[in-house]
N, C-alpha and C. Protein backbone atom coordinates (compact mmCIF):
# COMPACT_ATOMS: atom_id res chain seq x y z
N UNK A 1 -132.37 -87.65 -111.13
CA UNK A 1 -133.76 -87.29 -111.34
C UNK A 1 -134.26 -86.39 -110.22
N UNK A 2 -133.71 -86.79 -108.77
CA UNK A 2 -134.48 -85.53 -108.01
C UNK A 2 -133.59 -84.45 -107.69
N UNK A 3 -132.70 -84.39 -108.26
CA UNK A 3 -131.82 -82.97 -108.42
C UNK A 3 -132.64 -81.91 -109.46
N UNK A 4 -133.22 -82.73 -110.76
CA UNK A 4 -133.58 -82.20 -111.93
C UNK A 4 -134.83 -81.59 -111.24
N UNK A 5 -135.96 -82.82 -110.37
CA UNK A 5 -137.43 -82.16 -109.64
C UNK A 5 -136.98 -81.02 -109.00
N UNK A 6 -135.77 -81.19 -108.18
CA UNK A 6 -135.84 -79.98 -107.13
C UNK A 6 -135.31 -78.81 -107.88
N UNK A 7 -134.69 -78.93 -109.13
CA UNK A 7 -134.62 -77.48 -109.28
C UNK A 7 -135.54 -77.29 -110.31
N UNK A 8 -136.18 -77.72 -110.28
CA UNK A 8 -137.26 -77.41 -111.23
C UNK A 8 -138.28 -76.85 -110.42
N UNK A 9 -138.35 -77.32 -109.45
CA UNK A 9 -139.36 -76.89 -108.50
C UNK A 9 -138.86 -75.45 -107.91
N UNK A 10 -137.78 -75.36 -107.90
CA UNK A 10 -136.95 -74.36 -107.37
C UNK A 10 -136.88 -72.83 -107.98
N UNK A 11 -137.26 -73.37 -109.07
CA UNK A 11 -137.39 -72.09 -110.20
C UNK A 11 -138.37 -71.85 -110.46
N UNK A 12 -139.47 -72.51 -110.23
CA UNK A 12 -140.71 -72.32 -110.33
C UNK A 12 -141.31 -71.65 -109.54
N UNK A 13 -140.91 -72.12 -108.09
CA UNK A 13 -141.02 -70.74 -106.60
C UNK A 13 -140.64 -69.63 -106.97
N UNK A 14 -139.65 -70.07 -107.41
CA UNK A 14 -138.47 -68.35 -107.72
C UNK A 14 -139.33 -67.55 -108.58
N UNK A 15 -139.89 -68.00 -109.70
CA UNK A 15 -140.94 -67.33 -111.04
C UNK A 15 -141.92 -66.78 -109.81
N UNK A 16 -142.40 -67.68 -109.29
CA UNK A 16 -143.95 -67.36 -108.80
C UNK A 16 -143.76 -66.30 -107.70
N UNK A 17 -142.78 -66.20 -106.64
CA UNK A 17 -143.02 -65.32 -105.98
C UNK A 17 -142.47 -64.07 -106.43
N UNK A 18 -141.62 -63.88 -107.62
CA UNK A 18 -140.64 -62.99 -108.30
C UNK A 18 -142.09 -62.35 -108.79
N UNK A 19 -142.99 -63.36 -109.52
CA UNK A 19 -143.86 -62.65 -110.14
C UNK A 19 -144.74 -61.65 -109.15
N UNK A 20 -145.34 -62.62 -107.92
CA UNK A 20 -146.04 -61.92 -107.45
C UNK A 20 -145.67 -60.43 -106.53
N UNK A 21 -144.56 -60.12 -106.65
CA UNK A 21 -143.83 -59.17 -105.75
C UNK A 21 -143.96 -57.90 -106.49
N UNK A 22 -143.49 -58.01 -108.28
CA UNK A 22 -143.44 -57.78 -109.16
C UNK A 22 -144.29 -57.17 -109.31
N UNK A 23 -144.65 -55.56 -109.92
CA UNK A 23 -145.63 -55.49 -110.41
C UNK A 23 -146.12 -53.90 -110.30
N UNK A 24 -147.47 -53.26 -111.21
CA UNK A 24 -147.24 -51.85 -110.84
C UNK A 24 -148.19 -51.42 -109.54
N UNK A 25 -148.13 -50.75 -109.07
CA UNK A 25 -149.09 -50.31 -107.86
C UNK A 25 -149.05 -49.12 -107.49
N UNK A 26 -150.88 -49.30 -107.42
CA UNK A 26 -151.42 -48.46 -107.41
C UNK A 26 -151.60 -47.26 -106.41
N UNK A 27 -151.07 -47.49 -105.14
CA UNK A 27 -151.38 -47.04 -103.76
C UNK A 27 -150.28 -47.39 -102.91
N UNK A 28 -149.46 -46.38 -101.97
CA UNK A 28 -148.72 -46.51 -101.12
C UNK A 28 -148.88 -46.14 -99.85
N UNK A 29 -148.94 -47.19 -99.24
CA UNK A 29 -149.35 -46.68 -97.38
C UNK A 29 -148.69 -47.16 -96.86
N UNK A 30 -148.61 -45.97 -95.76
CA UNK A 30 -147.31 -45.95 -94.60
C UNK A 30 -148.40 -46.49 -93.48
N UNK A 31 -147.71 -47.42 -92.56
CA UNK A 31 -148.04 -47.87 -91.44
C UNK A 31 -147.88 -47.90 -90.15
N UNK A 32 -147.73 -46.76 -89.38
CA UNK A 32 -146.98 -46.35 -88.04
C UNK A 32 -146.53 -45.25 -88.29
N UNK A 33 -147.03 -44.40 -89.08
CA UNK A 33 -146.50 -42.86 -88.67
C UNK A 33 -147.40 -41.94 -87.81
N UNK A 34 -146.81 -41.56 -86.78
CA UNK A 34 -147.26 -40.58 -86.47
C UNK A 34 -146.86 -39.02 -85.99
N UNK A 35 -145.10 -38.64 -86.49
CA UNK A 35 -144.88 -37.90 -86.38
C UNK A 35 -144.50 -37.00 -87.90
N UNK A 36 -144.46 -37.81 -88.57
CA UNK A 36 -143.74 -37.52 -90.10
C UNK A 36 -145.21 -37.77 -91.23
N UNK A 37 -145.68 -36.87 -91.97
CA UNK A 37 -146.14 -36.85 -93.33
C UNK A 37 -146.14 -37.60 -94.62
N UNK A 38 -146.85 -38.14 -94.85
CA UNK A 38 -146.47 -39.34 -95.88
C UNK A 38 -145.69 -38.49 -97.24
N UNK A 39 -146.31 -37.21 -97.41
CA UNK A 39 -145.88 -36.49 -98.50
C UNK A 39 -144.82 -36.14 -98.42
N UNK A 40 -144.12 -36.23 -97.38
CA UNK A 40 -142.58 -35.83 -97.61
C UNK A 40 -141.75 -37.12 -97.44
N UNK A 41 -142.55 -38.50 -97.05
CA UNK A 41 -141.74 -39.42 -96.97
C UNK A 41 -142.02 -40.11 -98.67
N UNK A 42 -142.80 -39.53 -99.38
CA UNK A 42 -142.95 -40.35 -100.80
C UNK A 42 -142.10 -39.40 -101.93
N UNK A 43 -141.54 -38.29 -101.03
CA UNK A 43 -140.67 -37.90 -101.66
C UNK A 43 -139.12 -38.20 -101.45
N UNK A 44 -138.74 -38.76 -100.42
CA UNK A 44 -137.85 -39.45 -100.05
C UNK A 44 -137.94 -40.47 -100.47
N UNK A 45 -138.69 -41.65 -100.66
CA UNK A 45 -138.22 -42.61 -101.47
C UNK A 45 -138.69 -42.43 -102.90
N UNK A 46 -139.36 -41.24 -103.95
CA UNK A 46 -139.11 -40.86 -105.26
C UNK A 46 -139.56 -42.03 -105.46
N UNK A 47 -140.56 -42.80 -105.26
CA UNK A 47 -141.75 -43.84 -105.67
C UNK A 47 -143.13 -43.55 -106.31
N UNK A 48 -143.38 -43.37 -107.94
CA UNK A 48 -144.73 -42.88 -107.27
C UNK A 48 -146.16 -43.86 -108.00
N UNK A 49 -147.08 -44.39 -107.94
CA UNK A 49 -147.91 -45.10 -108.04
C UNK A 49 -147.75 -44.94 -109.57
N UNK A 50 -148.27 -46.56 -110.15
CA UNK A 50 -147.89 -46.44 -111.53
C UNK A 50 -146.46 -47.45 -111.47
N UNK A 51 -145.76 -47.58 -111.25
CA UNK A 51 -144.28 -47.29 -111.63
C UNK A 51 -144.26 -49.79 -110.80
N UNK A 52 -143.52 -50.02 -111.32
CA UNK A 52 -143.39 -51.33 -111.31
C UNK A 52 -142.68 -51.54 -109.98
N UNK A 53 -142.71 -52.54 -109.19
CA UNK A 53 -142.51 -52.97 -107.91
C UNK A 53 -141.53 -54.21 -107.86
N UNK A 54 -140.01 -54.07 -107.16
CA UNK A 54 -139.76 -55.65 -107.41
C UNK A 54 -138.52 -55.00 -105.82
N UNK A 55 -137.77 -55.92 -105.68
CA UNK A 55 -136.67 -56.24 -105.04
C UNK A 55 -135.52 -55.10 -104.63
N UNK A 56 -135.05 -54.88 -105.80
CA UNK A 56 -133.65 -53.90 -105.66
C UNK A 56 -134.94 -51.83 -105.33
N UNK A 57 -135.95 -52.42 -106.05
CA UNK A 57 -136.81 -50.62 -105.94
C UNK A 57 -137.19 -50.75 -104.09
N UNK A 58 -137.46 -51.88 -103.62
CA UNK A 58 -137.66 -52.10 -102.10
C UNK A 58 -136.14 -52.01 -101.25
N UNK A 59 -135.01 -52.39 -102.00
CA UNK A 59 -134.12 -52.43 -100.63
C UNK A 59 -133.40 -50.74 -101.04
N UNK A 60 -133.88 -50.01 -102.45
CA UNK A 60 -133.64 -48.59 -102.57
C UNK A 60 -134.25 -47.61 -101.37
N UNK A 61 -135.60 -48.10 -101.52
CA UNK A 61 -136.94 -47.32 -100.69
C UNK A 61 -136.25 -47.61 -98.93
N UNK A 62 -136.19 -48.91 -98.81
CA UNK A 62 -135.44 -49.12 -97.43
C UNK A 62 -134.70 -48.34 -97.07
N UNK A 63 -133.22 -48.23 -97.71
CA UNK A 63 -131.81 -46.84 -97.58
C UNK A 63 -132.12 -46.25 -97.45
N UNK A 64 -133.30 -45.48 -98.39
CA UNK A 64 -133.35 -43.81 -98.47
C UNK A 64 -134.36 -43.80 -97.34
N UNK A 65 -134.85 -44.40 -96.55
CA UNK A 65 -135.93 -44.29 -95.66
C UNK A 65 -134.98 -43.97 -94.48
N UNK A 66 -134.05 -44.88 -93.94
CA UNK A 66 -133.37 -45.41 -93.22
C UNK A 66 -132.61 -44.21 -92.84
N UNK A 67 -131.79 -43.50 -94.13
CA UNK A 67 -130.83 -42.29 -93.94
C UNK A 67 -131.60 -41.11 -93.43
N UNK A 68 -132.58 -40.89 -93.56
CA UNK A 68 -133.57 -39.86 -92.79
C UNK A 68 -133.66 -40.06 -91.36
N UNK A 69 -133.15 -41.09 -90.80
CA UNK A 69 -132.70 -41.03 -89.39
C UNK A 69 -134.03 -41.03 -88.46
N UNK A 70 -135.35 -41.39 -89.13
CA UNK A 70 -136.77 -41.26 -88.43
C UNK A 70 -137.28 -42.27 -88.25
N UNK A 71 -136.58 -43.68 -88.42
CA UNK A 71 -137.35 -44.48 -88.19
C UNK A 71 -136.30 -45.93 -87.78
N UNK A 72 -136.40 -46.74 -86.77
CA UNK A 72 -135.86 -48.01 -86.25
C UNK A 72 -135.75 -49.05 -86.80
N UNK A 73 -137.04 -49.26 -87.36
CA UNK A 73 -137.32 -50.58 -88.53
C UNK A 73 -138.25 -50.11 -89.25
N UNK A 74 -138.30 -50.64 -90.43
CA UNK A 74 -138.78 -50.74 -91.82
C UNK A 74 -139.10 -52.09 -92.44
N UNK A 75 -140.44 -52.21 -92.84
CA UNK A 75 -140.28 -53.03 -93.44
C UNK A 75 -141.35 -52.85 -94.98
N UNK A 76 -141.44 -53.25 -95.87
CA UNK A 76 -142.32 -53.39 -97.05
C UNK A 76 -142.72 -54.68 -97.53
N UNK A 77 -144.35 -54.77 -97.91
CA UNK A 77 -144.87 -55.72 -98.38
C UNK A 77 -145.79 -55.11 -99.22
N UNK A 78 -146.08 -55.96 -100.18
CA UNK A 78 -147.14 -55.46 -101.26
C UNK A 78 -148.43 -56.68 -101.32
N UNK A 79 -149.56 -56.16 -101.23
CA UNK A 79 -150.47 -57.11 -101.39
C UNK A 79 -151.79 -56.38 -102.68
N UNK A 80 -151.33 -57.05 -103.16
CA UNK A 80 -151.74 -57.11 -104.58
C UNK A 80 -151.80 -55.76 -105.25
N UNK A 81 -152.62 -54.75 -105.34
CA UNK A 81 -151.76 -53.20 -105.98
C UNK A 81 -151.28 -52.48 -105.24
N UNK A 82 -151.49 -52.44 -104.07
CA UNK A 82 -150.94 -51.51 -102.60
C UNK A 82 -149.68 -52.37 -102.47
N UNK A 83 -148.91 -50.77 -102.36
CA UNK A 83 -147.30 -51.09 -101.54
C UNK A 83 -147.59 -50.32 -99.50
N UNK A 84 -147.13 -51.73 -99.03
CA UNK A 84 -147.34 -51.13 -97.74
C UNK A 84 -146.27 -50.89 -97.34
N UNK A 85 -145.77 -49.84 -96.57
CA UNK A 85 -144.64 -49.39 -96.34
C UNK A 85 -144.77 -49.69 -94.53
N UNK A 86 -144.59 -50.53 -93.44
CA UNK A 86 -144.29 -50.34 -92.32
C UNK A 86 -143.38 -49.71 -91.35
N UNK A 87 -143.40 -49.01 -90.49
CA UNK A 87 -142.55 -48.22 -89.81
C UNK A 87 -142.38 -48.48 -88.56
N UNK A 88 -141.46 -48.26 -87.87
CA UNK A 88 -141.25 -47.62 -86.01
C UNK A 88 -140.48 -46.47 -85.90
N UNK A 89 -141.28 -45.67 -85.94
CA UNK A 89 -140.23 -44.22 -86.02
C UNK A 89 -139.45 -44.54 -84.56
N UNK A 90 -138.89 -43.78 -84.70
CA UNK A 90 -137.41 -43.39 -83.37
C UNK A 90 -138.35 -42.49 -82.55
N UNK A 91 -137.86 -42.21 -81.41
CA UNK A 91 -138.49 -41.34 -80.84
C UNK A 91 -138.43 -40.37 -80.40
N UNK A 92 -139.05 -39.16 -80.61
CA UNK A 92 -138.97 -37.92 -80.68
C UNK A 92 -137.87 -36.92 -79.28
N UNK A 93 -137.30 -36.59 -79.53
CA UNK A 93 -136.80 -35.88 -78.14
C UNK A 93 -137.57 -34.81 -77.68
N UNK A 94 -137.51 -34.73 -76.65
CA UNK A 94 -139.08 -33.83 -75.62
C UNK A 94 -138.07 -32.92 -75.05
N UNK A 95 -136.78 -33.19 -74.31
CA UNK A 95 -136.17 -32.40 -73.67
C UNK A 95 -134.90 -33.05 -73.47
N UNK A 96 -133.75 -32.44 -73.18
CA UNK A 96 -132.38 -32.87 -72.59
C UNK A 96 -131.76 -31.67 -71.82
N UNK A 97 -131.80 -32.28 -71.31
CA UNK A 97 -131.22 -31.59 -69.68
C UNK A 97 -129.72 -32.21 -69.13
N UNK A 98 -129.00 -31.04 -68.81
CA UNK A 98 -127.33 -31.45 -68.22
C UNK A 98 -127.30 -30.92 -66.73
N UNK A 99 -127.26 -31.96 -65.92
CA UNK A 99 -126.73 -31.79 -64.48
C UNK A 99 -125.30 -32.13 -64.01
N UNK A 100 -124.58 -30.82 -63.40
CA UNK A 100 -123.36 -31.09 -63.45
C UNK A 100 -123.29 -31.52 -61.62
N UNK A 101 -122.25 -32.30 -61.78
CA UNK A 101 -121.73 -32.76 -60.40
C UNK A 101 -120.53 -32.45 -60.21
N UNK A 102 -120.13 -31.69 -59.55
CA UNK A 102 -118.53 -31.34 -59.49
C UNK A 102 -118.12 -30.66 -58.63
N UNK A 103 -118.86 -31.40 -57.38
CA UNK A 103 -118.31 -30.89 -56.02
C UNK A 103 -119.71 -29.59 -55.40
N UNK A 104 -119.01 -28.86 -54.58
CA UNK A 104 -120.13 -27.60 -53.74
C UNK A 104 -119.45 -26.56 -54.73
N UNK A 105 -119.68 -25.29 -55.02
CA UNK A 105 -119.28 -24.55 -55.23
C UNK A 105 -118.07 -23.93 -54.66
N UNK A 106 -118.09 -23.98 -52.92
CA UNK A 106 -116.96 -23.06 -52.45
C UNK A 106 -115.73 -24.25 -52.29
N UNK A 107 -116.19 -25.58 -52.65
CA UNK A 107 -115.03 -26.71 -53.09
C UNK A 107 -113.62 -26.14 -54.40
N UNK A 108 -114.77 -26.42 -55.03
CA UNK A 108 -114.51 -26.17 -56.69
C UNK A 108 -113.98 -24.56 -56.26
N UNK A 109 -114.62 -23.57 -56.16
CA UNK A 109 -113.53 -22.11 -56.08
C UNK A 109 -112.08 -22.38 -55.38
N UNK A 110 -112.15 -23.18 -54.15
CA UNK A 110 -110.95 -23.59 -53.13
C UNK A 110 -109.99 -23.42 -54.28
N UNK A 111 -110.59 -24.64 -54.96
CA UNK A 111 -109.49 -25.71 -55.76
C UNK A 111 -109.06 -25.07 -57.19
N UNK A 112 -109.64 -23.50 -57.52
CA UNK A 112 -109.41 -22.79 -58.78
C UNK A 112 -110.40 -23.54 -59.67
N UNK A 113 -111.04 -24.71 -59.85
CA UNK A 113 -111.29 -25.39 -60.91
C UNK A 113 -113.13 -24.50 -61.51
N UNK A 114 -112.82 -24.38 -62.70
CA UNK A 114 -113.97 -23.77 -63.14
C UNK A 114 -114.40 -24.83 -64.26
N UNK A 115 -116.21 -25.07 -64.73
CA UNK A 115 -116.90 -25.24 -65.15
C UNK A 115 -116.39 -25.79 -66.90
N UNK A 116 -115.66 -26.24 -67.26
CA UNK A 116 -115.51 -25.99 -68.66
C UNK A 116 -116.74 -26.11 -69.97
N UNK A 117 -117.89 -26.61 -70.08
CA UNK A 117 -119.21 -25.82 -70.99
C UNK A 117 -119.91 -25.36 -69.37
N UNK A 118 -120.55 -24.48 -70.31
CA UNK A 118 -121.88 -23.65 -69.81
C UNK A 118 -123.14 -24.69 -70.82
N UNK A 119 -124.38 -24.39 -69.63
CA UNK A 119 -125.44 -24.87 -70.72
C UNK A 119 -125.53 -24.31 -72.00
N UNK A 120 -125.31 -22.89 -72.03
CA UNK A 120 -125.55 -22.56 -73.28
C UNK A 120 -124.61 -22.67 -74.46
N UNK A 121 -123.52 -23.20 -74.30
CA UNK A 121 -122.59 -23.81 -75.10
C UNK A 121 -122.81 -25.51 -75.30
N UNK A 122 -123.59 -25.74 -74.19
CA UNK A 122 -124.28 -27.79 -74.59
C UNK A 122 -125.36 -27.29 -75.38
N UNK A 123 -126.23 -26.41 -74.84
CA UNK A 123 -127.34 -26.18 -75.69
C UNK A 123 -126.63 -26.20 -77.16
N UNK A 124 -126.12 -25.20 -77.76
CA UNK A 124 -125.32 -25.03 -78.65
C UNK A 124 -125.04 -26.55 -79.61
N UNK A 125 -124.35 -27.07 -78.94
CA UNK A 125 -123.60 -28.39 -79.22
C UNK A 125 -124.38 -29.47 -79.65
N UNK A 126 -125.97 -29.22 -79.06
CA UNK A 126 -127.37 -30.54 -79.27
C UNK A 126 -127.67 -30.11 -80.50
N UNK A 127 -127.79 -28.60 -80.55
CA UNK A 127 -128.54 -27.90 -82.25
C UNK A 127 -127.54 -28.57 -82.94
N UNK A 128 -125.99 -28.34 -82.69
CA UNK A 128 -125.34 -28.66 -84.20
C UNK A 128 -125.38 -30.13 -84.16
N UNK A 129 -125.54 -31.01 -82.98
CA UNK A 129 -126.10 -32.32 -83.47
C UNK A 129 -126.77 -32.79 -83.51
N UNK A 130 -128.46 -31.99 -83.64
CA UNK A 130 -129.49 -32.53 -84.05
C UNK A 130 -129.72 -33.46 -82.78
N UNK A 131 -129.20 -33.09 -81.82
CA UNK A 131 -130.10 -33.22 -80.73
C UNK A 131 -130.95 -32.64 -79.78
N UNK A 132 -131.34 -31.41 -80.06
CA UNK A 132 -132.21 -30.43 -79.24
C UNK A 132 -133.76 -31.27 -79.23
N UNK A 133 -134.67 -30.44 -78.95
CA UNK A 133 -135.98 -31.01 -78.16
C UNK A 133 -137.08 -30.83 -79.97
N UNK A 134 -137.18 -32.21 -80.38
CA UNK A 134 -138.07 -32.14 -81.64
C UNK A 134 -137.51 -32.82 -82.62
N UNK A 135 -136.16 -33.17 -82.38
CA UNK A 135 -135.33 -34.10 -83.40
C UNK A 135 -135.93 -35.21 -83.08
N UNK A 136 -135.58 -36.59 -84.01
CA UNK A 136 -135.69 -37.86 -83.71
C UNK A 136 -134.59 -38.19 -82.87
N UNK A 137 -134.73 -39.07 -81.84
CA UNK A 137 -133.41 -39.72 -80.92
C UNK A 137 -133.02 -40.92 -81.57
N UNK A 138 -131.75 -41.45 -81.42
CA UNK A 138 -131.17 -42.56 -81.73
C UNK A 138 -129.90 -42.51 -80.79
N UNK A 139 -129.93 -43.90 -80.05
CA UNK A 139 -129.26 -44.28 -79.19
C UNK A 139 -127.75 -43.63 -79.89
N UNK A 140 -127.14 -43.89 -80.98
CA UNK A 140 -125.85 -43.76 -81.95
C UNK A 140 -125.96 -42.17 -81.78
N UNK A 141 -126.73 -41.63 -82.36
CA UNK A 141 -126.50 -39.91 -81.86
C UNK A 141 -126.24 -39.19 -80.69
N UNK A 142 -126.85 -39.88 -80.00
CA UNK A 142 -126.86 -39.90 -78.29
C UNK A 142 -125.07 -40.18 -77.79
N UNK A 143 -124.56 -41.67 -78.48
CA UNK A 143 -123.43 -42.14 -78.13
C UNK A 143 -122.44 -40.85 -78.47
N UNK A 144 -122.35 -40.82 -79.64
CA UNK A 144 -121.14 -39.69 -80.71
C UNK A 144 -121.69 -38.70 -79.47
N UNK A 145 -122.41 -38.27 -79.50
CA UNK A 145 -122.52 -36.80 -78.56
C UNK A 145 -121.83 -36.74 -77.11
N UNK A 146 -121.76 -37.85 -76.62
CA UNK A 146 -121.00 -38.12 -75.16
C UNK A 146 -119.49 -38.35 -75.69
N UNK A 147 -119.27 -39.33 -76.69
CA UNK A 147 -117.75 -39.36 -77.52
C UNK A 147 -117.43 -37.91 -77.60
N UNK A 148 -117.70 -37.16 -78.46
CA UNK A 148 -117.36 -35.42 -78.11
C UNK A 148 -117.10 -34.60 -77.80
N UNK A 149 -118.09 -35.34 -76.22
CA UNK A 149 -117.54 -34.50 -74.90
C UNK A 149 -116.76 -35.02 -73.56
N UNK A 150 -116.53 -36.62 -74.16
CA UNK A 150 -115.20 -36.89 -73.45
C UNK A 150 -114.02 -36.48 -74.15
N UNK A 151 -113.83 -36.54 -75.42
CA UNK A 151 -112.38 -36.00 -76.24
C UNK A 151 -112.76 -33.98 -76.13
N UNK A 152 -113.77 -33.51 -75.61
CA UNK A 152 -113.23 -32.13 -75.18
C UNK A 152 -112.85 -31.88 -73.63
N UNK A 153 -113.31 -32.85 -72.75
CA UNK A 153 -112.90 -32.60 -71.24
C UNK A 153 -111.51 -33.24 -71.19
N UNK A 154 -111.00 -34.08 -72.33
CA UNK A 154 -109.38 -34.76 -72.45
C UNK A 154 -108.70 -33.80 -72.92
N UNK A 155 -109.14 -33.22 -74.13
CA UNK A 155 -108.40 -31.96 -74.68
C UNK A 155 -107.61 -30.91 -73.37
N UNK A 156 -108.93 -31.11 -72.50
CA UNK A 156 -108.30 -29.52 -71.72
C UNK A 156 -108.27 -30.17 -70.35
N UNK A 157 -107.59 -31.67 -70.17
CA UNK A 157 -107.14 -32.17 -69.05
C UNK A 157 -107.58 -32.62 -67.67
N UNK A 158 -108.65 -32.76 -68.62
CA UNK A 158 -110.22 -33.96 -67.31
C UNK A 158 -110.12 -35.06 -67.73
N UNK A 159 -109.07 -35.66 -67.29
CA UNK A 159 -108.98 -37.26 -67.85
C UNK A 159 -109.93 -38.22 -66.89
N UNK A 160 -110.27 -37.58 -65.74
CA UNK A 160 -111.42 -38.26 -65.38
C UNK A 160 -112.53 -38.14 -65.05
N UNK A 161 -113.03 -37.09 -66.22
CA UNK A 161 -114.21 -36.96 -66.32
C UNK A 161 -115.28 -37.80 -66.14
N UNK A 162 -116.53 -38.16 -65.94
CA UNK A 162 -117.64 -38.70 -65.99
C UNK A 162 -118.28 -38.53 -66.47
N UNK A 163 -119.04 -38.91 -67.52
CA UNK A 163 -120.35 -38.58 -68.29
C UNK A 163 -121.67 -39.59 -68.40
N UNK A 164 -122.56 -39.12 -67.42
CA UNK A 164 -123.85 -40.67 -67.47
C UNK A 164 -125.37 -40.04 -68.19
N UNK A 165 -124.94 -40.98 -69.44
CA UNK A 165 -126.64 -40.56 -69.56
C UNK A 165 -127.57 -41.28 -68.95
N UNK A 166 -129.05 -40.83 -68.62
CA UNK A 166 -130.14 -41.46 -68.58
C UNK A 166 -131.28 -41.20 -69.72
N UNK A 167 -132.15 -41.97 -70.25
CA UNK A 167 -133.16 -41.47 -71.06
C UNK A 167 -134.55 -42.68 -70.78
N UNK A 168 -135.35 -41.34 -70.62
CA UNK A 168 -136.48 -42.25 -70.32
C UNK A 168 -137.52 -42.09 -71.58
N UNK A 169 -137.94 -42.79 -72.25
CA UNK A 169 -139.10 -42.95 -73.37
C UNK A 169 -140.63 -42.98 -72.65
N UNK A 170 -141.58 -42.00 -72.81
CA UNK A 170 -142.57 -42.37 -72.31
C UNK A 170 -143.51 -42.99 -73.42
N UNK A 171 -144.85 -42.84 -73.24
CA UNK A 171 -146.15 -43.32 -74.01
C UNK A 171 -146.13 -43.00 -75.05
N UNK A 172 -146.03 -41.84 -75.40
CA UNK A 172 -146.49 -41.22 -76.59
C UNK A 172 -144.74 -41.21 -77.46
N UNK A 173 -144.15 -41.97 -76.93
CA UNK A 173 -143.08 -41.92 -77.78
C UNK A 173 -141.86 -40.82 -77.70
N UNK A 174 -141.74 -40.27 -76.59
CA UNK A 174 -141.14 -39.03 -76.49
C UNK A 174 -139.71 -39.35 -75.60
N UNK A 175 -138.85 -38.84 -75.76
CA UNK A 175 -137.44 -39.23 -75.26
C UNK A 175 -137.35 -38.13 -74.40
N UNK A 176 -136.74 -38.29 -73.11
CA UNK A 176 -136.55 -37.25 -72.22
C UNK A 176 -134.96 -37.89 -72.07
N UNK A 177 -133.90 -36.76 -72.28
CA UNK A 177 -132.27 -37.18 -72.12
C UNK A 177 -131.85 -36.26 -70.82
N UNK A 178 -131.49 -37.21 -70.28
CA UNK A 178 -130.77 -36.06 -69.26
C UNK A 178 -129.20 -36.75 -69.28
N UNK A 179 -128.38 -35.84 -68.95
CA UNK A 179 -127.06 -36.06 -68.87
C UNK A 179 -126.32 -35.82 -67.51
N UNK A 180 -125.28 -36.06 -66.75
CA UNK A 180 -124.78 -35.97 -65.31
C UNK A 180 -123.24 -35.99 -66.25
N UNK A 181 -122.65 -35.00 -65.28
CA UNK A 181 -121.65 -34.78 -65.96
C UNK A 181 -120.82 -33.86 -64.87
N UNK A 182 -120.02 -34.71 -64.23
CA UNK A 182 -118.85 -34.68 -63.48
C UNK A 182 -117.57 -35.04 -64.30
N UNK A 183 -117.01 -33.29 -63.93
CA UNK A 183 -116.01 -33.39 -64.97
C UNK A 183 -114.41 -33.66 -64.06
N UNK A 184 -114.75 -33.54 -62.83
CA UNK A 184 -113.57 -34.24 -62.59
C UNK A 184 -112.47 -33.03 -62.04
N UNK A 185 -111.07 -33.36 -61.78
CA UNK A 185 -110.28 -32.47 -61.02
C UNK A 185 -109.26 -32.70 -62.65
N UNK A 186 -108.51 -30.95 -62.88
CA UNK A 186 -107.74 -30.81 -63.97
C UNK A 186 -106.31 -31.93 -63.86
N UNK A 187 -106.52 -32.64 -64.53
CA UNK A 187 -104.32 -33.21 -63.90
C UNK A 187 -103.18 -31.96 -64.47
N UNK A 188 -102.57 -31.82 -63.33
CA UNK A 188 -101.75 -30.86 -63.26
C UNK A 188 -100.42 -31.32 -63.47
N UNK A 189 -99.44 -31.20 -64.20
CA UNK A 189 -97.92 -31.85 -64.21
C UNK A 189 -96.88 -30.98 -63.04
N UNK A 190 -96.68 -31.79 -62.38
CA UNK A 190 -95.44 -30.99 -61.26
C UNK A 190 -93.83 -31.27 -61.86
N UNK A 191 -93.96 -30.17 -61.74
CA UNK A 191 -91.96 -29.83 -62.20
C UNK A 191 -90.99 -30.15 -61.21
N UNK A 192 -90.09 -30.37 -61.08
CA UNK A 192 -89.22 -30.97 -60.01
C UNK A 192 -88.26 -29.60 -59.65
């Protein structure tokens, strides 16, 4: 008998909050934006008022939010015809800057060893990964981008390279990256 109450009761939650989740609505608001446009984010999740509200259309809206790479957490709730959409966007990159360490100059000439990027080949390297100054930051983009440029200072025989990021987030949400990047002495193979 209280196997039969509890799932009876059990399905009855399930109806009631299924129902109340359920449903069409009228109005969609975003909650924490302040770098991104709602009109291009209601085109990214292809939601549009009218249209019925449940479970699998919320963890859709989630993904497609998510793959736009603009925001940390997400969350959605609906209270009664309004779908609220909550956000923490990521935070914006302001600037990234590369300081190299690799000795004095008339060291490094001594020793033949030259520079292998120029800024304007990192510069280069942030555009094609959407890390220059105005992208969203994410720690994971940040990572792959140092992965990159340890397998190119290995390629051409800086096996002990160094690469340190720092990043400071201020107030307004803005990421400042700087990078230190001591690339180290070439290993040379001696012939006998």
């Amino acid at each position: 008998m209280k196997n039969k109450l509890r799932f009876l009761i059990a399905t009855l939650f399930f109806f009631f909050t299924t129902q109340s989740i359920s449903g069409p609505v009228e109005r969609v608001n975003f909650i924490g934006l302040n770098n991104t446009s709602e009109d291009s984010l209601l085109k990214v999740i292809s939601f549009q008022s009218g249209q019925e509200f449940n479970d699998n259309i919320s963890n859709l809206m989630i993904e497609s939010l998510f793959k736009t790479g603009l925001f940390e957490d997400i969350s959605i709730s609906q209270s009664q015809n309004n779908l609220n959409i909550t956000v923490k966007e990521n935070p914006t990159i302001k600037y990234f800057d590369f300081e190299f360490d690799s000795g004095s100059g008339l060291s490094r000439w001594l020793k033949g060893e030259k520079i292998l990027f120029t800024s304007e080949i990192l510069d280069e390297e942030l555009f094609n990964n959407n890390l220059s100054a105005g992208n969203p930051y994410t720690q994971r983009r940040l990572e792959e981008f140092i992965l990159f440029l340890e397998s190119k200072y290995s390629e051409s025989g800086y096996y002990n390279s160094i690469i340190t990021p720092s990043v400071s987030i201020d107030s307004q949400n803005r990421a400042g990256v700087e990078i230190t990047i001591d690339q180290g002495e070439r290993v040379k193979i001696d012939t006998f």
